[in-house]
N, C-alpha and C. Protein backbone atom coordinates (compact mmCIF):
# COMPACT_ATOMS: atom_id res chain seq x y z
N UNK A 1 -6.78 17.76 5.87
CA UNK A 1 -6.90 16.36 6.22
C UNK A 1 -5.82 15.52 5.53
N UNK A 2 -5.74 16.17 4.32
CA UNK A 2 -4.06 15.43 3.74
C UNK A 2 -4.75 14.18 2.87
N UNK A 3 -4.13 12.83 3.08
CA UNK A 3 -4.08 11.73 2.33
C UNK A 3 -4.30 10.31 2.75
N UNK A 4 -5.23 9.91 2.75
CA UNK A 4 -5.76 8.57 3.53
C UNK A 4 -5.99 7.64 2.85
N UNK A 5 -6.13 6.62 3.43
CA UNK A 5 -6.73 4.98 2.78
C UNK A 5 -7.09 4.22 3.97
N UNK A 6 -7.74 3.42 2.76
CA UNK A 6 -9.06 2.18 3.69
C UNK A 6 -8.80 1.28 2.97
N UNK A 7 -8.19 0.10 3.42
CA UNK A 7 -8.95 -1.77 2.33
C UNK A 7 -9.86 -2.16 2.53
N UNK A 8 -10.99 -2.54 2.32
CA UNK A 8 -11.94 -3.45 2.58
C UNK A 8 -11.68 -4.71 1.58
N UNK A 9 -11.40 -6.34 2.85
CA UNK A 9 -11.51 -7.53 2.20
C UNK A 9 -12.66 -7.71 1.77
N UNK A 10 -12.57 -7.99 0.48
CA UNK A 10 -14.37 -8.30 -0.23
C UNK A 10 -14.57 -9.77 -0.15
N UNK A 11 -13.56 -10.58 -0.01
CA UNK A 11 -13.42 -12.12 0.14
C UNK A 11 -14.42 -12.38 1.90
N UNK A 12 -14.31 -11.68 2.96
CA UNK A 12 -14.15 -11.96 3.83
C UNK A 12 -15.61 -11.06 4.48
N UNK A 13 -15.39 -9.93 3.70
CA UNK A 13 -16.32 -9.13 4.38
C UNK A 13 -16.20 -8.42 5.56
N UNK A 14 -14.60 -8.04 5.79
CA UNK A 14 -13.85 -7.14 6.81
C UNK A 14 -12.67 -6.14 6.25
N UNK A 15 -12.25 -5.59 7.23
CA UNK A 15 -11.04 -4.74 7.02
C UNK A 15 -10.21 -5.43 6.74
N UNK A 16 -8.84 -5.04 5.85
CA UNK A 16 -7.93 -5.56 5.73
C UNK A 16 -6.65 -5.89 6.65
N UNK A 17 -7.23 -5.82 7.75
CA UNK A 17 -6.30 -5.60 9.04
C UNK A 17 -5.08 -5.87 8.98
N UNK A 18 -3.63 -5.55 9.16
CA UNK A 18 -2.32 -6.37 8.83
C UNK A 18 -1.72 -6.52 7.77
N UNK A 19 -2.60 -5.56 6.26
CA UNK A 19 -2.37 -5.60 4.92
C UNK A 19 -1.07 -4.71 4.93
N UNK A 20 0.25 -4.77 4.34
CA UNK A 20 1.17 -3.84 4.09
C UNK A 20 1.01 -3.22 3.20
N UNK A 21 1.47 -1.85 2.94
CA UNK A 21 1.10 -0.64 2.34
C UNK A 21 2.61 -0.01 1.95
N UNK A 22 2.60 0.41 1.06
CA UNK A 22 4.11 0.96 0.06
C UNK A 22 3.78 2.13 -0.40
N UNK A 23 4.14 3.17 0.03
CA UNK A 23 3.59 4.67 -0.45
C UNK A 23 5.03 5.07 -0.90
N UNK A 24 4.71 5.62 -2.20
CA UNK A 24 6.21 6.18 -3.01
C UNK A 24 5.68 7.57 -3.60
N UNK A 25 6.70 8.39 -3.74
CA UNK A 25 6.49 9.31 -4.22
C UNK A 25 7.67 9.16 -6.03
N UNK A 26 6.16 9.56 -6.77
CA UNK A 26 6.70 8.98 -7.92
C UNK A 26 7.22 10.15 -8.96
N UNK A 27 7.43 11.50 -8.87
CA UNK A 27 7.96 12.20 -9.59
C UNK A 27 8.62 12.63 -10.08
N UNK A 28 9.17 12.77 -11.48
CA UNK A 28 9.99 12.74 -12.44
C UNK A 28 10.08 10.93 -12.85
N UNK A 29 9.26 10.60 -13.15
CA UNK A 29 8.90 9.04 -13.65
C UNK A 29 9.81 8.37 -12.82
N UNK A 30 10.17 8.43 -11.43
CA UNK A 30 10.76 7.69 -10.04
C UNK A 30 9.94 7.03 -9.72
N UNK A 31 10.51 6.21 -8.31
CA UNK A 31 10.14 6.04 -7.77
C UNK A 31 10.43 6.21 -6.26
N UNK A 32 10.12 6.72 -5.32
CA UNK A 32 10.94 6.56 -4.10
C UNK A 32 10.15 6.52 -3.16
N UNK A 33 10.42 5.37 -2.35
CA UNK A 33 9.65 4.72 -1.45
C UNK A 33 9.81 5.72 0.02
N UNK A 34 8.59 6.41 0.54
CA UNK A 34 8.44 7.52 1.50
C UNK A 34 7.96 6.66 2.82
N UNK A 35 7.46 5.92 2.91
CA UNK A 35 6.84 4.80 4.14
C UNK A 35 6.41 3.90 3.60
N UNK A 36 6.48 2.45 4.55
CA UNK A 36 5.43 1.36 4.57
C UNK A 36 4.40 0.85 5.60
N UNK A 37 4.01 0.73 5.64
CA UNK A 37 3.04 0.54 7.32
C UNK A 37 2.13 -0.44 6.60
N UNK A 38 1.66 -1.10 8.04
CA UNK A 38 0.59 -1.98 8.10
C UNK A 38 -0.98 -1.30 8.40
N UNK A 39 -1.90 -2.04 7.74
CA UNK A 39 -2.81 -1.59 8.34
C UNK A 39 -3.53 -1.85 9.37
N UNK A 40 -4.46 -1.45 10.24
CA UNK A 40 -4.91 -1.23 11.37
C UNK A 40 -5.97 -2.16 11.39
N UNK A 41 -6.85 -2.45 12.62
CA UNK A 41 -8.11 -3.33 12.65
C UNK A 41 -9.42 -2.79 11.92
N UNK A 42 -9.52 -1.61 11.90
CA UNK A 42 -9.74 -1.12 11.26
C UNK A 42 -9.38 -0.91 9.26
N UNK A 43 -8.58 -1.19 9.12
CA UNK A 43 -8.11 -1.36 7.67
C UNK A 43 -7.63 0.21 7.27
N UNK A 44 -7.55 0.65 8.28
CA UNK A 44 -6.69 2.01 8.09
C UNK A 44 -5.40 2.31 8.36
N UNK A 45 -4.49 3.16 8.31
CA UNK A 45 -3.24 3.71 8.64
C UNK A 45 -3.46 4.16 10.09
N UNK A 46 -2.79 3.20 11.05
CA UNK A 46 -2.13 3.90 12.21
C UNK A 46 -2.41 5.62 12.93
N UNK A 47 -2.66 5.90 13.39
CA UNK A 47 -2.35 7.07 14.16
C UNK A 47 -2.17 8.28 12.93
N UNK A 48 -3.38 8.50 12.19
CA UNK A 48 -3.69 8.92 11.16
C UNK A 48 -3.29 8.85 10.10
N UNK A 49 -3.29 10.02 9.11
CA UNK A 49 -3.14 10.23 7.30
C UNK A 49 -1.96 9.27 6.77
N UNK A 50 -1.85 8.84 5.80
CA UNK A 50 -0.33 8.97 5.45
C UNK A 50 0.39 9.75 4.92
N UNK A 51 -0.26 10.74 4.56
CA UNK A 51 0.28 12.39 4.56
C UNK A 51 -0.52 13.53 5.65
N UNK A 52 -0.51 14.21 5.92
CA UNK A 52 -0.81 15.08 7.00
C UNK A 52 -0.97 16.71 5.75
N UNK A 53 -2.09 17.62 6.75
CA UNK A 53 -2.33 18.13 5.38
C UNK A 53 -1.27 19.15 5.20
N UNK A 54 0.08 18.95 6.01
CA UNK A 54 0.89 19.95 6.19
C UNK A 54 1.83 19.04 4.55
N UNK A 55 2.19 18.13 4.85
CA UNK A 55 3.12 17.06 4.07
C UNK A 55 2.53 16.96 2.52
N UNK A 56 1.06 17.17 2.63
CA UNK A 56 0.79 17.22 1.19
C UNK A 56 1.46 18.45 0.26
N UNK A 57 1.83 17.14 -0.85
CA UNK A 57 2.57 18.33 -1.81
C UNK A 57 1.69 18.01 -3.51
N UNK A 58 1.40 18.70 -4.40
CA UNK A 58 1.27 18.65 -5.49
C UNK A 58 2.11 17.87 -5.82
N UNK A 59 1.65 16.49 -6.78
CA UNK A 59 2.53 15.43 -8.13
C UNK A 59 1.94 14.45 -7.77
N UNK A 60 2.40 13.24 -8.27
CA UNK A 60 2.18 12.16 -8.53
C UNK A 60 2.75 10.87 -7.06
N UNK A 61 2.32 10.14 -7.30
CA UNK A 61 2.37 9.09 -6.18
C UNK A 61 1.77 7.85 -6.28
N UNK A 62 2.19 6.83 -5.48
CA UNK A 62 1.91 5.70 -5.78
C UNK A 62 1.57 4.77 -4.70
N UNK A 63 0.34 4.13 -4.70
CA UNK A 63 0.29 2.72 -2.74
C UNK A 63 0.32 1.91 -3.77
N UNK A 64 1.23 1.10 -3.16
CA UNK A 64 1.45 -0.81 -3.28
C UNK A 64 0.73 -1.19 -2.56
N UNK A 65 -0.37 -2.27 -2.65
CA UNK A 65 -1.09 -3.00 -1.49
C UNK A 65 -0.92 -4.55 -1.50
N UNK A 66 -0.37 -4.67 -0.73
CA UNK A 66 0.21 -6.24 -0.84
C UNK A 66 -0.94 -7.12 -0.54
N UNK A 67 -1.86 -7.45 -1.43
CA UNK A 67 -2.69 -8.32 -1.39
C UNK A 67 -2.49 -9.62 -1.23
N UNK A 68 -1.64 -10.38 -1.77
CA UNK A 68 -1.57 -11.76 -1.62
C UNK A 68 -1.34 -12.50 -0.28
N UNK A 69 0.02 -11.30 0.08
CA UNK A 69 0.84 -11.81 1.33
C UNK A 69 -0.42 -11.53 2.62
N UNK A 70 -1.47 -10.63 2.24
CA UNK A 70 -2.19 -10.44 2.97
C UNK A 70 -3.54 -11.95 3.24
N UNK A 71 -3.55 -12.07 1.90
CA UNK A 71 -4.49 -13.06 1.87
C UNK A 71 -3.80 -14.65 2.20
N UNK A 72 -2.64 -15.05 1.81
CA UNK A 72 -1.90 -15.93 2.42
C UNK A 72 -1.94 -16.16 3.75
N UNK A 73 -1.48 -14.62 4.57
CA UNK A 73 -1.66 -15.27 6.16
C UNK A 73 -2.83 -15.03 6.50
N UNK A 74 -3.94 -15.38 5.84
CA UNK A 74 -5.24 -15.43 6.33
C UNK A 74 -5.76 -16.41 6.23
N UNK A 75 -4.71 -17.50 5.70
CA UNK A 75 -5.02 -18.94 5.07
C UNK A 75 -5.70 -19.68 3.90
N UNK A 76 -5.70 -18.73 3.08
CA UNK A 76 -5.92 -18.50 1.65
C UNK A 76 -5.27 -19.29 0.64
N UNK A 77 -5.72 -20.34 -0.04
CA UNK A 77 -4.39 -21.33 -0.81
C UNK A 77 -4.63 -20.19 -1.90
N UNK A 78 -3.55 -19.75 -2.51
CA UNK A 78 -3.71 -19.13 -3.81
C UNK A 78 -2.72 -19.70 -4.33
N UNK A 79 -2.95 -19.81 -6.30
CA UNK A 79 -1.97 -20.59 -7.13
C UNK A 79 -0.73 -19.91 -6.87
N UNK A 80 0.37 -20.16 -7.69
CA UNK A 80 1.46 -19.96 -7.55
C UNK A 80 1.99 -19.67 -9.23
N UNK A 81 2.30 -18.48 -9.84
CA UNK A 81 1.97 -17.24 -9.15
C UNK A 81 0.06 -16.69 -8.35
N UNK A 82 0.11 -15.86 -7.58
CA UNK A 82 -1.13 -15.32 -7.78
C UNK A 82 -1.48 -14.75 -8.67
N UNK A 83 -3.15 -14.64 -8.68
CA UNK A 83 -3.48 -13.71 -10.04
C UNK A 83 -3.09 -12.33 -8.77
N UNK A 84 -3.82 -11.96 -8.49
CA UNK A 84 -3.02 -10.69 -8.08
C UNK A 84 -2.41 -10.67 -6.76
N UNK A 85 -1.26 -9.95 -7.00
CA UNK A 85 0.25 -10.22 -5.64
C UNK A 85 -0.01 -8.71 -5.25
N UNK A 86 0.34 -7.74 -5.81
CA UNK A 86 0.67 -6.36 -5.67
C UNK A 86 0.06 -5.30 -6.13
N UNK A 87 -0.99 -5.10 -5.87
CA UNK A 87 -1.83 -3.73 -6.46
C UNK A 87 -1.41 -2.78 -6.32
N UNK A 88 -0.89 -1.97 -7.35
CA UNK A 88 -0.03 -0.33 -7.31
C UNK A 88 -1.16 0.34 -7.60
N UNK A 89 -1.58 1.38 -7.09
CA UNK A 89 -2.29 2.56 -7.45
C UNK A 89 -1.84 3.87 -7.72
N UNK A 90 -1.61 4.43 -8.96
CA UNK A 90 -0.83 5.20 -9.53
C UNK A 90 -1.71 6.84 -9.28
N UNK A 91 -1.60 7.45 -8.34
CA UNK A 91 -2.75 8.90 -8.65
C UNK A 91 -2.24 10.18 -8.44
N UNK A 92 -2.61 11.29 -9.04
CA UNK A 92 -2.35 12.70 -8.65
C UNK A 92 -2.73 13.39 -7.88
N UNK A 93 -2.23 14.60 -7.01
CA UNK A 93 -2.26 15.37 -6.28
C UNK A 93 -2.35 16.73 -6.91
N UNK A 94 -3.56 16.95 -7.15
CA UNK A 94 -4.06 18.81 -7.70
C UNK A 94 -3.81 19.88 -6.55
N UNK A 95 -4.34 19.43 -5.82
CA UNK A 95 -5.18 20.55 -5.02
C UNK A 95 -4.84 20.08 -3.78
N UNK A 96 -3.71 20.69 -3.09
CA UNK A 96 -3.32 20.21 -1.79
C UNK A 96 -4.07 21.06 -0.47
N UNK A 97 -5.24 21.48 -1.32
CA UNK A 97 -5.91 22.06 0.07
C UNK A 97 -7.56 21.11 0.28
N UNK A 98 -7.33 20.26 -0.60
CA UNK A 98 -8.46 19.23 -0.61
C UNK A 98 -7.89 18.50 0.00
N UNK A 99 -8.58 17.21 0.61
CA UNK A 99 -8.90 15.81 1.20
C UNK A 99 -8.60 14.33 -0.03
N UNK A 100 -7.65 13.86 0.23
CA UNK A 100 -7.80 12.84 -0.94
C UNK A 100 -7.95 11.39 -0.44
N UNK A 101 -8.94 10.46 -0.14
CA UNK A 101 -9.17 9.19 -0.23
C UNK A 101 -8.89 8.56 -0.79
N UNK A 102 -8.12 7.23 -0.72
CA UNK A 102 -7.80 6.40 -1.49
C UNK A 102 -8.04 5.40 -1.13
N UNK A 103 -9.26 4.61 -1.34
CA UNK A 103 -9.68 3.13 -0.73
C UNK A 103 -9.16 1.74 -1.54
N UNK A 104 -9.46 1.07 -0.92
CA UNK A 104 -9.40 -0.21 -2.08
C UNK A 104 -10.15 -1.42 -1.54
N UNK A 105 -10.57 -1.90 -2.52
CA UNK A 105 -11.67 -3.28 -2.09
C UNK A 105 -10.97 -4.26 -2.58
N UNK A 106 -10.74 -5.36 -2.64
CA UNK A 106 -10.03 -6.23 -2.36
C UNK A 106 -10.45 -7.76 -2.66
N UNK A 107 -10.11 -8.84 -3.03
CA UNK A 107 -10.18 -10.05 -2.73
C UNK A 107 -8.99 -11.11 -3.61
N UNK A 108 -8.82 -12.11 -3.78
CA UNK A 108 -7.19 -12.63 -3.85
C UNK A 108 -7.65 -12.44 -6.03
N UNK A 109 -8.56 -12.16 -6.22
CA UNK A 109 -9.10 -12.18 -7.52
C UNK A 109 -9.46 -10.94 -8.15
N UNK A 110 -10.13 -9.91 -7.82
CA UNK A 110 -10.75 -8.93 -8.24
C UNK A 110 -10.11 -7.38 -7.17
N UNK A 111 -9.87 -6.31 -7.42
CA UNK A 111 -10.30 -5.14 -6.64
C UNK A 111 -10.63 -4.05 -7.33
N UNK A 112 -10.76 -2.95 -6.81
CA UNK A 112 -12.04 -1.53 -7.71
C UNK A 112 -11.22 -0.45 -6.46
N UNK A 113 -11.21 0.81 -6.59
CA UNK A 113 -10.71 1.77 -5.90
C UNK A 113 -11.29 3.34 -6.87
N UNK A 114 -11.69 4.26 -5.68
CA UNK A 114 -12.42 5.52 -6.22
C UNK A 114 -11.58 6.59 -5.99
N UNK A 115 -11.61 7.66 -5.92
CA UNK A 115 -11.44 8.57 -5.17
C UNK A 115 -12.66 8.60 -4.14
N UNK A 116 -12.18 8.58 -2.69
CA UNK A 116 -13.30 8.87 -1.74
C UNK A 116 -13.51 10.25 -0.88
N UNK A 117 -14.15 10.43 0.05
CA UNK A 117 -14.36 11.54 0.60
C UNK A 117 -13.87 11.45 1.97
């Protein structure tokens, strides 16, 4: 199944629909940006994984979730700076014959993220 994600707006009580997404592959303390995509009405990636379980590789990696810009065009006054602009989620890849979830909950103030199933 490879490598997935979900936003849920906690402000709103929907998907993050239209949220941009920054997936890097971060190894040897890099960074290098592998795709960006928007998310779906759903609050998912497009036309599946953002890795495929062929593409999964063992190391390290990283999603940017552009929260602000997300919450901005939703008509959101947030200060200037925001408290949070850019949520990086920094995680590893063990076991490339497992399933790895990567959600995130969301609002222009607070978010929480698990490993999911």
């Amino acid at each position: 199944m490879g490598l997935s994600t979900h936003v849920l707006d906690t402000m709103n009580g929907c998907p993050a629909a239209g949220m941009t997404v920054d997936f890097y592959d971060t190894a040897d303390g890099g960074a290098r940006l592998l795709r960006s995509f928007q998310l779906n009405a759903d609050g998912r990636t497009e036309g599946g994984p953002v890795l495929d379980t062929q593409a999964l590789r063992r190391g390290t990696y990283r999603l940017v979730f552009h929260v602000a810009a997300y919450f901005r065009a939703r008509g959101v006054e947030l200060p200037d700076p925001p408290f949070l602009d850019r949520v990086a989620l920094d995680f590893g890849i063990a076991d490339t014959a497992s399933h790895y979830h990567v959600p995130l909950l969301a609002s222009p103030w607070s978010c929480s993220t698990y490993r999911g199933s």
